[in-house]
Protein backbone atom coordinates (compact mmCIF):
# COMPACT_ATOMS: atom_id res chain seq x y z
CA UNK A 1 106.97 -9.43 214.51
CA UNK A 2 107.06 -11.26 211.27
CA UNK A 3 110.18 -11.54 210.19
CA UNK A 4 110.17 -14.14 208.16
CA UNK A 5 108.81 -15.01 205.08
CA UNK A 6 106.30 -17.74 204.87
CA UNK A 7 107.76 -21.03 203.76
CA UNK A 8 107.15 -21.99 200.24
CA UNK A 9 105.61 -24.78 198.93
CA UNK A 10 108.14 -27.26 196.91
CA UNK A 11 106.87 -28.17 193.71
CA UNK A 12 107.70 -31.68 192.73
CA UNK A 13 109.34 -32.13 189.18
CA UNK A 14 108.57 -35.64 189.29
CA UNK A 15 106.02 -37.86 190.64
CA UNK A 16 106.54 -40.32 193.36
CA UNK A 17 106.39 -43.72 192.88
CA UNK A 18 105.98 -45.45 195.98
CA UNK A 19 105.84 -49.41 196.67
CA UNK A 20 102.61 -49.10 199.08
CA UNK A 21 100.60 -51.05 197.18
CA UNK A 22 103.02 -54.26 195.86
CA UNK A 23 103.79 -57.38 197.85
CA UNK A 24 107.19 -58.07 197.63
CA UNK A 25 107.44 -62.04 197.89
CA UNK A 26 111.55 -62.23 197.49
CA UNK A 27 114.62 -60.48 196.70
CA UNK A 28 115.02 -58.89 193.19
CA UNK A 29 112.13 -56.95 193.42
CA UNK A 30 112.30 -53.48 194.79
CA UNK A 31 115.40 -51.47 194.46
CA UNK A 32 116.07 -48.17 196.23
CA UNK A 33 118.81 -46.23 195.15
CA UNK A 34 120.84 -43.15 196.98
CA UNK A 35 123.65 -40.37 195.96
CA UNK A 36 125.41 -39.13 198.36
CA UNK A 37 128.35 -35.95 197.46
CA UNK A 38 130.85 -34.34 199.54
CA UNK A 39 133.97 -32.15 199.49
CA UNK A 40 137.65 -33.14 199.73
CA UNK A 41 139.13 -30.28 200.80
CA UNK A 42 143.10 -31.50 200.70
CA UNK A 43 142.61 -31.89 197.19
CA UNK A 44 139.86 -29.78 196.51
CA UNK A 45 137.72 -32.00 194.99
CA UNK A 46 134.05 -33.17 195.05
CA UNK A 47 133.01 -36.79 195.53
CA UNK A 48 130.06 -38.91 194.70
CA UNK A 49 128.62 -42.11 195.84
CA UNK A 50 125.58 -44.02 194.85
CA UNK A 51 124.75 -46.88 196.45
CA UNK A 52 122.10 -49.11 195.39
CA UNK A 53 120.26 -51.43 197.50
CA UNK A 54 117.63 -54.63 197.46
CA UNK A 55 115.06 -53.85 199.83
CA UNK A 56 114.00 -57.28 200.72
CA UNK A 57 117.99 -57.72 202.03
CA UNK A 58 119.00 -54.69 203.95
CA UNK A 59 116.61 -55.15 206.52
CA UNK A 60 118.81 -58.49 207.85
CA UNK A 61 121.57 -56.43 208.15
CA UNK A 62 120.33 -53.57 210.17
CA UNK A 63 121.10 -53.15 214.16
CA UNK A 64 118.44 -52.61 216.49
């Protein structure tokens, strides 16, 4: 039928830069950062969080 419209490719504005090829030997070392938004809709509002994390430390504190 063909419907739909191939999907198109995303064009990256910036680069990656991934920690594949760095030994982390303690904390301090690799961040990773996050932003998170939403709408409050009581007070019609938007919200923002960033939370910013130590990589070497958050995976003590995860639940298996």
């Amino acid at each position: 039928m063909n419907v739909l419209r191939p999907q198109r490719e995303l064009k990256r504005k910036h680069p990656r830069r991934l920690a594949n090829n760095r030994v982390i030997a303690g904390s301090n070392q690799l961040w990773e950062t996050d932003i998170k938004y939403g709408w409050i809709a009581g007070e019609s509002r938007f919200f923002f969080i960033m939370c910013i994390l130590d990589v070497l430390i958050v995976p003590l504190f995860r639940i298996i």
